[in-house]
Protein backbone atom coordinates (compact mmCIF):
# COMPACT_ATOMS: atom_id res chain seq x y z
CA UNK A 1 -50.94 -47.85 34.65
CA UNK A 2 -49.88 -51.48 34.70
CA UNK A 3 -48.13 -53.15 31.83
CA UNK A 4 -51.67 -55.60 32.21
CA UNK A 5 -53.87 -53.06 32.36
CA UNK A 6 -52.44 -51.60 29.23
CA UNK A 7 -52.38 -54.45 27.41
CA UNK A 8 -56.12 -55.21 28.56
CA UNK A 9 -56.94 -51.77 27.45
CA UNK A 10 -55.26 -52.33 23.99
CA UNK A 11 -57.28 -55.11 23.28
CA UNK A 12 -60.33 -53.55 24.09
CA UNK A 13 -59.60 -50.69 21.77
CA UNK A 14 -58.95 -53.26 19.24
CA UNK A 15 -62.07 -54.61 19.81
CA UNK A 16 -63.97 -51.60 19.51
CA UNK A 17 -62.78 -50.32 16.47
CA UNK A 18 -63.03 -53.97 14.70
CA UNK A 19 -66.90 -53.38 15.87
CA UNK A 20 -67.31 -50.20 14.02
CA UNK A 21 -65.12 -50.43 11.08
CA UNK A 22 -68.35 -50.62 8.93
CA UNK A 23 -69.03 -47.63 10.33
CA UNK A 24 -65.84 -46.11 9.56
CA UNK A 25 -66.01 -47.29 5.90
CA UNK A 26 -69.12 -45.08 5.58
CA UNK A 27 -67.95 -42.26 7.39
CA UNK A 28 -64.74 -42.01 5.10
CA UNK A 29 -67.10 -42.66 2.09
CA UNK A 30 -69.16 -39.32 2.78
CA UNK A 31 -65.70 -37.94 3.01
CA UNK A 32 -64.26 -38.56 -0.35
CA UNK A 33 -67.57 -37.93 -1.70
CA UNK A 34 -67.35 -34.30 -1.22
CA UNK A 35 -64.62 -33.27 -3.71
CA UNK A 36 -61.61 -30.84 -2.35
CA UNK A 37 -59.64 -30.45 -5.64
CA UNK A 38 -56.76 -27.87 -5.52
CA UNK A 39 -56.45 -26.58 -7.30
CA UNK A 40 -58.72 -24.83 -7.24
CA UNK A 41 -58.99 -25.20 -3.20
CA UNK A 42 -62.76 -24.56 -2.98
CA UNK A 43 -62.56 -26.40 0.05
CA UNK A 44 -65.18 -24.44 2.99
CA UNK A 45 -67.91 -26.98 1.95
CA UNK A 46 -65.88 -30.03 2.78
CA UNK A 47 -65.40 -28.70 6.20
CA UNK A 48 -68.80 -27.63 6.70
CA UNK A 49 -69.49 -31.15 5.85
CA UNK A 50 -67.17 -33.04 7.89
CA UNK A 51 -68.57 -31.07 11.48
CA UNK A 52 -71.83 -32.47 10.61
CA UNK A 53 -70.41 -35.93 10.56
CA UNK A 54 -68.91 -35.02 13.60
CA UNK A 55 -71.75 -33.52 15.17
CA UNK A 56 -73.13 -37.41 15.17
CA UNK A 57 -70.05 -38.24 17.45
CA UNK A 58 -71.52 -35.60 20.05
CA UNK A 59 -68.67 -33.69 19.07
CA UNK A 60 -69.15 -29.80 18.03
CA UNK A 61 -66.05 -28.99 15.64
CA UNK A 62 -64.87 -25.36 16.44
CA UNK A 63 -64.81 -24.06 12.85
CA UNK A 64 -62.21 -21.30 11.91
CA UNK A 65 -62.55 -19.65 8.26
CA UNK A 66 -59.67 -18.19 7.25
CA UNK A 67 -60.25 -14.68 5.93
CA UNK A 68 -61.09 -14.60 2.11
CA UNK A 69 -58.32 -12.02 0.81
CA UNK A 70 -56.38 -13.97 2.58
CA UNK A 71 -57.04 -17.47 0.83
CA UNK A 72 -57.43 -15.53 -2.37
CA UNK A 73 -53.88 -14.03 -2.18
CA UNK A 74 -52.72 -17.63 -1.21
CA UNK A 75 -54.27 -18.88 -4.48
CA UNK A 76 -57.27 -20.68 -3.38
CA UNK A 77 -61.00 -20.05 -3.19
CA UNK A 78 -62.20 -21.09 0.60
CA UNK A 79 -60.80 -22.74 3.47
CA UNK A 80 -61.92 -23.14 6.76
CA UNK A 81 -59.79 -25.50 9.25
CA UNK A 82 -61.33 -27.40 11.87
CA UNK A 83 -60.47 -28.04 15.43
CA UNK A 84 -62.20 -30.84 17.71
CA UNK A 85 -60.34 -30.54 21.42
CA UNK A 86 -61.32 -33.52 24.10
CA UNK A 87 -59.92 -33.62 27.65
CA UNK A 88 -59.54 -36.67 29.45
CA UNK A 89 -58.25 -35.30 32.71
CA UNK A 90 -55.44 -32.84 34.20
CA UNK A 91 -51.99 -33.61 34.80
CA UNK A 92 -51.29 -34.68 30.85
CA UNK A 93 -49.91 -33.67 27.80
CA UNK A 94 -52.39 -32.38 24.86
CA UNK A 95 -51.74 -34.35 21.37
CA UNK A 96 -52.75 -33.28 18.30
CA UNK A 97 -53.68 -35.28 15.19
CA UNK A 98 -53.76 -33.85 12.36
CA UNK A 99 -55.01 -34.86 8.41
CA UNK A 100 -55.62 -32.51 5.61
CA UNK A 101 -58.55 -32.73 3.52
CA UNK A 102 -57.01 -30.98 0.32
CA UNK A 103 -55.73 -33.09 -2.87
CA UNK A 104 -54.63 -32.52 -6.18
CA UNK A 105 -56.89 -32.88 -9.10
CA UNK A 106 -58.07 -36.31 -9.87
CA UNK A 107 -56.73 -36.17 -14.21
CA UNK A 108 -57.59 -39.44 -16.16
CA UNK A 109 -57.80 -42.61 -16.10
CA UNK A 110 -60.01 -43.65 -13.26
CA UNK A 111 -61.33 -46.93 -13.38
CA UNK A 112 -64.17 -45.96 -10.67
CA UNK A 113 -65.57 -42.36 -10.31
CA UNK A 114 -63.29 -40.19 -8.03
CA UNK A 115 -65.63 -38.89 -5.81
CA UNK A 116 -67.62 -41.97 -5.92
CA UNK A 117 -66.34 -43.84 -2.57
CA UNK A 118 -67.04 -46.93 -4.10
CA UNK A 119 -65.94 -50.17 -2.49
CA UNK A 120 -65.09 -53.08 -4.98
CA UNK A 121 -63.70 -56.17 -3.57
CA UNK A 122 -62.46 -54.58 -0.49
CA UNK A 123 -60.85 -51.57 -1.47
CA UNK A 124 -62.31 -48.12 -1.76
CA UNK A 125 -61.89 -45.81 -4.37
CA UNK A 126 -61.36 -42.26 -3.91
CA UNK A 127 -59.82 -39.44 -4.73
CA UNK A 128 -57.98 -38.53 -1.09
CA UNK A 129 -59.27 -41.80 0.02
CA UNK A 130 -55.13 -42.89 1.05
CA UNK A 131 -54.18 -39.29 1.53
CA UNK A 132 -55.15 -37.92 3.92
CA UNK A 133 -59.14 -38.72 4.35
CA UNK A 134 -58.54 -41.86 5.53
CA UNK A 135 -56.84 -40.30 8.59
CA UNK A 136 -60.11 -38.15 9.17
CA UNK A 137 -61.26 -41.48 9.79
CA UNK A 138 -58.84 -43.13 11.99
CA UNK A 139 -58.33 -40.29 14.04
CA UNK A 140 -61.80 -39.57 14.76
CA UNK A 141 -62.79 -43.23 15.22
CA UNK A 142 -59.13 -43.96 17.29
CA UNK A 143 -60.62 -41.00 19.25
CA UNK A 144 -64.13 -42.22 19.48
CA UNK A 145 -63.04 -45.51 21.02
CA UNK A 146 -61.20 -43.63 23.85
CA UNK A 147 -63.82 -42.01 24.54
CA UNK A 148 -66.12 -45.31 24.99
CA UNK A 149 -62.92 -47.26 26.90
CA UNK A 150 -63.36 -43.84 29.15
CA UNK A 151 -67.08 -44.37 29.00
CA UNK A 152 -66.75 -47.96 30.04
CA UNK A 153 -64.75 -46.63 33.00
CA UNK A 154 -61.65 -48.85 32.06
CA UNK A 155 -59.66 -45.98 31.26
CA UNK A 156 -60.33 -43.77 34.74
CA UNK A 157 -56.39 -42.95 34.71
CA UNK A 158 -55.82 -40.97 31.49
CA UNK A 159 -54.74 -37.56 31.61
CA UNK A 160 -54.32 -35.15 29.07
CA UNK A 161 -56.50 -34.20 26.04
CA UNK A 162 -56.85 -35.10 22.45
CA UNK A 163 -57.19 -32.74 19.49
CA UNK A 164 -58.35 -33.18 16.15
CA UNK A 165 -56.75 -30.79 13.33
CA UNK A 166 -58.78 -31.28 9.99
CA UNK A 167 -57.20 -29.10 7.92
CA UNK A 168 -57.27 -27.92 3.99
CA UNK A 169 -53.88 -26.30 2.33
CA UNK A 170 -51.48 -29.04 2.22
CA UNK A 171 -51.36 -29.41 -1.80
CA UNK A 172 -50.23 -25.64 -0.81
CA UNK A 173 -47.88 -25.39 2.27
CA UNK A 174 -49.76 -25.48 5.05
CA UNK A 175 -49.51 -22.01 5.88
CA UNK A 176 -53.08 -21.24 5.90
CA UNK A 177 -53.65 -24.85 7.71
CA UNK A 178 -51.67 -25.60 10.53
CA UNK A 179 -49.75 -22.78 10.42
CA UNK A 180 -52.11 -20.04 10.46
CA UNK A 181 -53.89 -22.19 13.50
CA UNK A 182 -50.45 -21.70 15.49
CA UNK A 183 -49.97 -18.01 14.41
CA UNK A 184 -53.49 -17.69 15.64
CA UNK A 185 -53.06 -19.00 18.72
CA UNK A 186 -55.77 -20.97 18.49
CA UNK A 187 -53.72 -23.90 19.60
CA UNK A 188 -50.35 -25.05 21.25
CA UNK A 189 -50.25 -28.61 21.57
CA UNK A 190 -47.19 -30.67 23.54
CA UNK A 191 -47.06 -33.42 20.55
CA UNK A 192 -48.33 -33.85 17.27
CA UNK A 193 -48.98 -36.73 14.99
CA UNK A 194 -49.58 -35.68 11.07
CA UNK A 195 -50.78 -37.85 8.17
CA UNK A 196 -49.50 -41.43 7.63
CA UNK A 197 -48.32 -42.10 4.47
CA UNK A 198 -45.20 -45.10 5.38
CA UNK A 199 -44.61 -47.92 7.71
CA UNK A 200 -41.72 -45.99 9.31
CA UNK A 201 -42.07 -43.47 12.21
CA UNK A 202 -41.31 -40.33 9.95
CA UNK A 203 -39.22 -37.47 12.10
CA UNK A 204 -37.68 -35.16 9.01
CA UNK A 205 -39.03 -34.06 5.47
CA UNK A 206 -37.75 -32.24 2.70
CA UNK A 207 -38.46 -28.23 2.31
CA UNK A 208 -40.02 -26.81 -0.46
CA UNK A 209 -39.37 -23.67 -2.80
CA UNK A 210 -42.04 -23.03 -5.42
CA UNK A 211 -42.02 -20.26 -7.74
CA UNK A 212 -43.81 -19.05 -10.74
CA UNK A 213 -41.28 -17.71 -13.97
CA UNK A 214 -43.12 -14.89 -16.48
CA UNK A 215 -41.00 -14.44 -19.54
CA UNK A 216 -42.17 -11.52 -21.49
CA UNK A 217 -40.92 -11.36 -25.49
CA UNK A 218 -42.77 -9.49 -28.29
CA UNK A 219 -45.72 -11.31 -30.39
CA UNK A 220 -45.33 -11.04 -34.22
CA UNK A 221 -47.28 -12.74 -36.94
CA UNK A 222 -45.44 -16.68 -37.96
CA UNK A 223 -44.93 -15.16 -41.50
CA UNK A 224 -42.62 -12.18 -39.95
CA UNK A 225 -40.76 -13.83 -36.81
CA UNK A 226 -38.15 -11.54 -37.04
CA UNK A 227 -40.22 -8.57 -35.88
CA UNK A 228 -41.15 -10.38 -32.38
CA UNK A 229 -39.11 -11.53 -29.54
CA UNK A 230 -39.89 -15.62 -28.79
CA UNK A 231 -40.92 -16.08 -25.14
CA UNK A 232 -40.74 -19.74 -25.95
CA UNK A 233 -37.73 -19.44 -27.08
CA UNK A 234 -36.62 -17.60 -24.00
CA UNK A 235 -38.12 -19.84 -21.49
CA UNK A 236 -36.48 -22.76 -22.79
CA UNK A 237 -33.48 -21.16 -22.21
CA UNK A 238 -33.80 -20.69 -18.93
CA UNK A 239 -35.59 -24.28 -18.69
CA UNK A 240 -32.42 -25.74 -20.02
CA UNK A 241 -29.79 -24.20 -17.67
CA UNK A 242 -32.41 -24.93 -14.67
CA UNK A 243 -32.48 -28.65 -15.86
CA UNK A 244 -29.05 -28.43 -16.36
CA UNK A 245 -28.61 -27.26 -12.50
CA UNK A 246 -30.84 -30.75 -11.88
CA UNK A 247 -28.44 -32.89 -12.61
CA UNK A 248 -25.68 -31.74 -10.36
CA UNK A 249 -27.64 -31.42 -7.33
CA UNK A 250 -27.32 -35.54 -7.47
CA UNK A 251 -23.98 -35.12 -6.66
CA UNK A 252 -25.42 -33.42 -2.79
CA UNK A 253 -26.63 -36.33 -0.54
CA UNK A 254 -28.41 -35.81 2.62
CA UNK A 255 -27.40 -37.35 5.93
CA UNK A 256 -30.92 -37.98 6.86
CA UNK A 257 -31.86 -41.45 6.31
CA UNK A 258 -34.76 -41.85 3.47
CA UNK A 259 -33.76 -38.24 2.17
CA UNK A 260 -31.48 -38.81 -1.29
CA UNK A 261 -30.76 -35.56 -2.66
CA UNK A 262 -32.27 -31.72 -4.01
CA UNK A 263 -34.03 -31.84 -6.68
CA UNK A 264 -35.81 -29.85 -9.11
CA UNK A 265 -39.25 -30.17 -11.30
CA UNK A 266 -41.15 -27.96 -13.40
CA UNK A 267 -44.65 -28.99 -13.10
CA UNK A 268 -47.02 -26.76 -15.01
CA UNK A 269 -46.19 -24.19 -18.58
CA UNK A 270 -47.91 -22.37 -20.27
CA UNK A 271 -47.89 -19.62 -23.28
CA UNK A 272 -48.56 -18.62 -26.53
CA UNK A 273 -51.92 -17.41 -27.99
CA UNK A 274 -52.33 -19.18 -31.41
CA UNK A 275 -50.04 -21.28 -33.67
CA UNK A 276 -49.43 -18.97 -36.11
CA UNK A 277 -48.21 -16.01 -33.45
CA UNK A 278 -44.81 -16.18 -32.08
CA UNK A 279 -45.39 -16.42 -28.30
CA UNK A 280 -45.07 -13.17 -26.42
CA UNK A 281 -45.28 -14.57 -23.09
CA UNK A 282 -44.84 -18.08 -21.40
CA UNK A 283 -45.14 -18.58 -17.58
CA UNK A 284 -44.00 -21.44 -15.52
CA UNK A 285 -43.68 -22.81 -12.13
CA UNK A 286 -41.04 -25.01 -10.70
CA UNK A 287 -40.58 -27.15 -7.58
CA UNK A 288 -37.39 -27.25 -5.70
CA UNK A 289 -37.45 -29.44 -3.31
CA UNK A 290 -35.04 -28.96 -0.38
CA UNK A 291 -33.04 -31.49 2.02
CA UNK A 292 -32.68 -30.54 5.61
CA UNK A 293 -28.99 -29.41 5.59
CA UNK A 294 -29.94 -27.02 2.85
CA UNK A 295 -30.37 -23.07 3.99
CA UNK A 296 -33.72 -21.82 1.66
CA UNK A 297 -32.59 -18.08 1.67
CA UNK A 298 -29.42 -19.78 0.00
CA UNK A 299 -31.32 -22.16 -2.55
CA UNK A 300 -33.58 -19.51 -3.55
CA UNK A 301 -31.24 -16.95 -4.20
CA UNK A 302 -29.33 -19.45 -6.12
CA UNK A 303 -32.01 -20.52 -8.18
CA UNK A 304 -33.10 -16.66 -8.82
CA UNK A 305 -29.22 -16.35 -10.06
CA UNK A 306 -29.80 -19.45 -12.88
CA UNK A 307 -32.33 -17.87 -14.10
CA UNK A 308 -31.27 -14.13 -14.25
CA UNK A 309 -28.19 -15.60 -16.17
CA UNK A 310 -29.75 -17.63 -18.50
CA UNK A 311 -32.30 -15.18 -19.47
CA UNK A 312 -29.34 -12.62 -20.32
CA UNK A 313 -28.19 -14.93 -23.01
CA UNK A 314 -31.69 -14.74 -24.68
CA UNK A 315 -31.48 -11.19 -26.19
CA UNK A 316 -34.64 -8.72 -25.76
CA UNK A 317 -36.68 -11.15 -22.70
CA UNK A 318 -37.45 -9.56 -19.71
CA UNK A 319 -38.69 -11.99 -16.92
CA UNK A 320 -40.70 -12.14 -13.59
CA UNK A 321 -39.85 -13.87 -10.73
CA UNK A 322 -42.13 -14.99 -7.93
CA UNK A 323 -42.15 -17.13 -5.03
CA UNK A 324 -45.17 -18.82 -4.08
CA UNK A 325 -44.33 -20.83 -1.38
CA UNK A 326 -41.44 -21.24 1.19
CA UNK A 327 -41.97 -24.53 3.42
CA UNK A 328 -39.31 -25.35 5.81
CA UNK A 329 -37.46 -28.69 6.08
CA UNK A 330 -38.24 -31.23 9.06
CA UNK A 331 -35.17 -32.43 10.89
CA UNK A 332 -35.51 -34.49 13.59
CA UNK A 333 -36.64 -32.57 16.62
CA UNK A 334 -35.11 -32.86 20.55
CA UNK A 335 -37.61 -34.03 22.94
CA UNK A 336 -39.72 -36.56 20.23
CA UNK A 337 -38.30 -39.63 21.56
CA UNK A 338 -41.09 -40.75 24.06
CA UNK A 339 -43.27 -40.55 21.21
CA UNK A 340 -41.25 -41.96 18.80
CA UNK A 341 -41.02 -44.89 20.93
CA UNK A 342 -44.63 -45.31 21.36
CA UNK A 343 -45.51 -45.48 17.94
CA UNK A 344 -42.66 -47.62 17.38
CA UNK A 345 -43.60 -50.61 20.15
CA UNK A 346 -47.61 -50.55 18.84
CA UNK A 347 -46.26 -50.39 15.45
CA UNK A 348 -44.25 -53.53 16.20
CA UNK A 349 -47.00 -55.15 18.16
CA UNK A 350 -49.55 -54.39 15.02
CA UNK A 351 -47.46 -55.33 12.29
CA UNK A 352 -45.29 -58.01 13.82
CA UNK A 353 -41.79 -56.26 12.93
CA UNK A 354 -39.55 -53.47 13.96
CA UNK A 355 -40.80 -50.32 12.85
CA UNK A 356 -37.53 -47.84 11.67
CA UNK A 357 -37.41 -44.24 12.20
CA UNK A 358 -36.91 -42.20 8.77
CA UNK A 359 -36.99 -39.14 6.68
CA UNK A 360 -39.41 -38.37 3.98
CA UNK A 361 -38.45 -36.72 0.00
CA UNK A 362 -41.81 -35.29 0.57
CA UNK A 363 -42.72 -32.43 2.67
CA UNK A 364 -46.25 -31.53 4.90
């Protein structure tokens, strides 16, 4: 294909998807509309829902549930992933797109309702509506205007196929999204594109190690402390020294442009029975984010030692340690570059300015 009949084919794109964008505002409206909080992941109807939409496209989404002890043991209530596949012709590469429906819960202070997909002086309000059910939209739409430029015969030379990957355990790891579809082997794409979230061209992301923290003490009655063993007590501890640990992982910086340093939060505790019992059990979960020249066996067995240590100050606790989720760190990967300069030239030729190459704190 020409450099003129590229750019001729651009524009016409363009065109097509200025055209519908009404459309697409709709379409991403029914989207947010069906909530996908997850916790607590009850997510099967929201990909029901989305293959209708897509059934309006001509398109039937192959729908994959993923079994339920298996999305129970994972935490969640229902998933199902969804896979729309589109050829264009033989010879090419097959790219996939993919967006994950999943978020976490909306909390307070809304302004508009959540899962009301309202549109107030040009902006719509969501919950997901930036991350990631927005790309539901531009993918299928981007993909939808292929199709017509193919329709229009104007785009007789492309080879290769499209897939869509609509997805619903990101908030969770992604093992039971796009990584159960690979163990599957219900696909093998050449390339993939995942969900936007930056004006760079993102090639690495952080790992992740979360784990869950039971320490077990003795209740006793307020008026007799003495006769219990404080969990509370116990966990903060352990919270301390891990905190502690925080503050000298600063001192580690990544090589990996847009990547700072490890980190460490704890996100969610919980204990106790009443205020006048002293607590006989407090669980927690941390999140230990990872930078790509990290090793996770390493971190984690480092982080298991903190605690173990601290905990043997605190006389009489006896704790629980267990992982809930392992995701590996992105580095950049050999053999990205052609697409990695795609993105970069349209992104210059959309938004007027070179378009960097970076690393993410966050990981998909």
């Amino acid at each position: 294909m020409s450099t003129l009949q590229a750019t001729a084919h651009d524009t016409w794109l363009d065109q097509w998807i200025d055209a519908h964008f009404d459309e697409e505002v709709r379409f991403l409206q029914a989207l947010v509309q069906v909530p996908t909080d997850t916790p607590p992941g009850n997510n099967a109807p929201h990909a029901e829902r989305t293959a209708s939409l897509l059934q309006a496209f001509g398109w039937q989404a192959e729908a994959y549930p993923v079994p339920q002890a298996d999305v129970k043991a994972y935490g969640l209530q229902s998933l199902t992933n969804l896979i729309v596949r589109r050829h264009f012709g033989e010879g090419g590469r097959t790219i996939a797109l993919n967006a994950h429906g999943d978020v976490v819960p909306p909390g307070e202070g809304w302004t508009h309702a959540p899962y009301g997909g309202e549109v107030v002086d040009g902006q719509l309000y969501g919950r997901a509506a930036a991350v990631s059910k927005s790309d539901f939209a531009t993918y299928s739409f981007a993909l939808r205007a292929l199709e017509a430029l193919v329709a229009q015969n104007e785009g007789h030379a492309l080879k290769g196929s499209v897939e869509l990957h609509f997805t619903y355990d990101e908030e969770f790891g992604g093992e039971l999204g796009p990584g159960w579809l690979l163990k599957q082997g219900l696909t093998k794409p050449d390339l993939l594109i995942a969900a936007g979230f930056s004006y760079e061209v993102v090639t690495a992301h952080n790992g992740c190690l979360q784990m869950e923290v039971t320490v077990h003490g003795q209740m006793a009655h307020a008026a007799i402390p003495h006769t219990g063993i404080d969990a509370l007590q116990g966990a903060v501890t352990i919270l301390n020294a891990l905190y502690a640990q925080n503050k000298i992982y600063q001192g580690t910086a990544s090589g990996v442009p847009g990547i700072k340093h490890p980190y460490l939060n704890v996100g969610r505790i919980e204990g106790g029975t009443n205020t006048n019992v002293v607590p006989g059990k407090v669980v927690f979960k941390l999140d230990r984010r990872m930078i790509p020249e990290e090793n996770p066996v390493e971190v984690e067995a480092d982080i298991r030692r903190i605690i173990q240590d601290s905990a043997s100050t605190f006389p009489g606790i006896r704790i629980e340690i267990k992982r809930l989720l392992l995701a590996n760190a992105l580095r950049p990967l050999p053999g990205n570059e052609q697409l990695v300069q795609t993105l970069q030239k349209h992104g210059e030729a959309v938004f007027g300015e070179p378009i960097p190459t970076s690393g993410t704190p966050l990981y998909t």
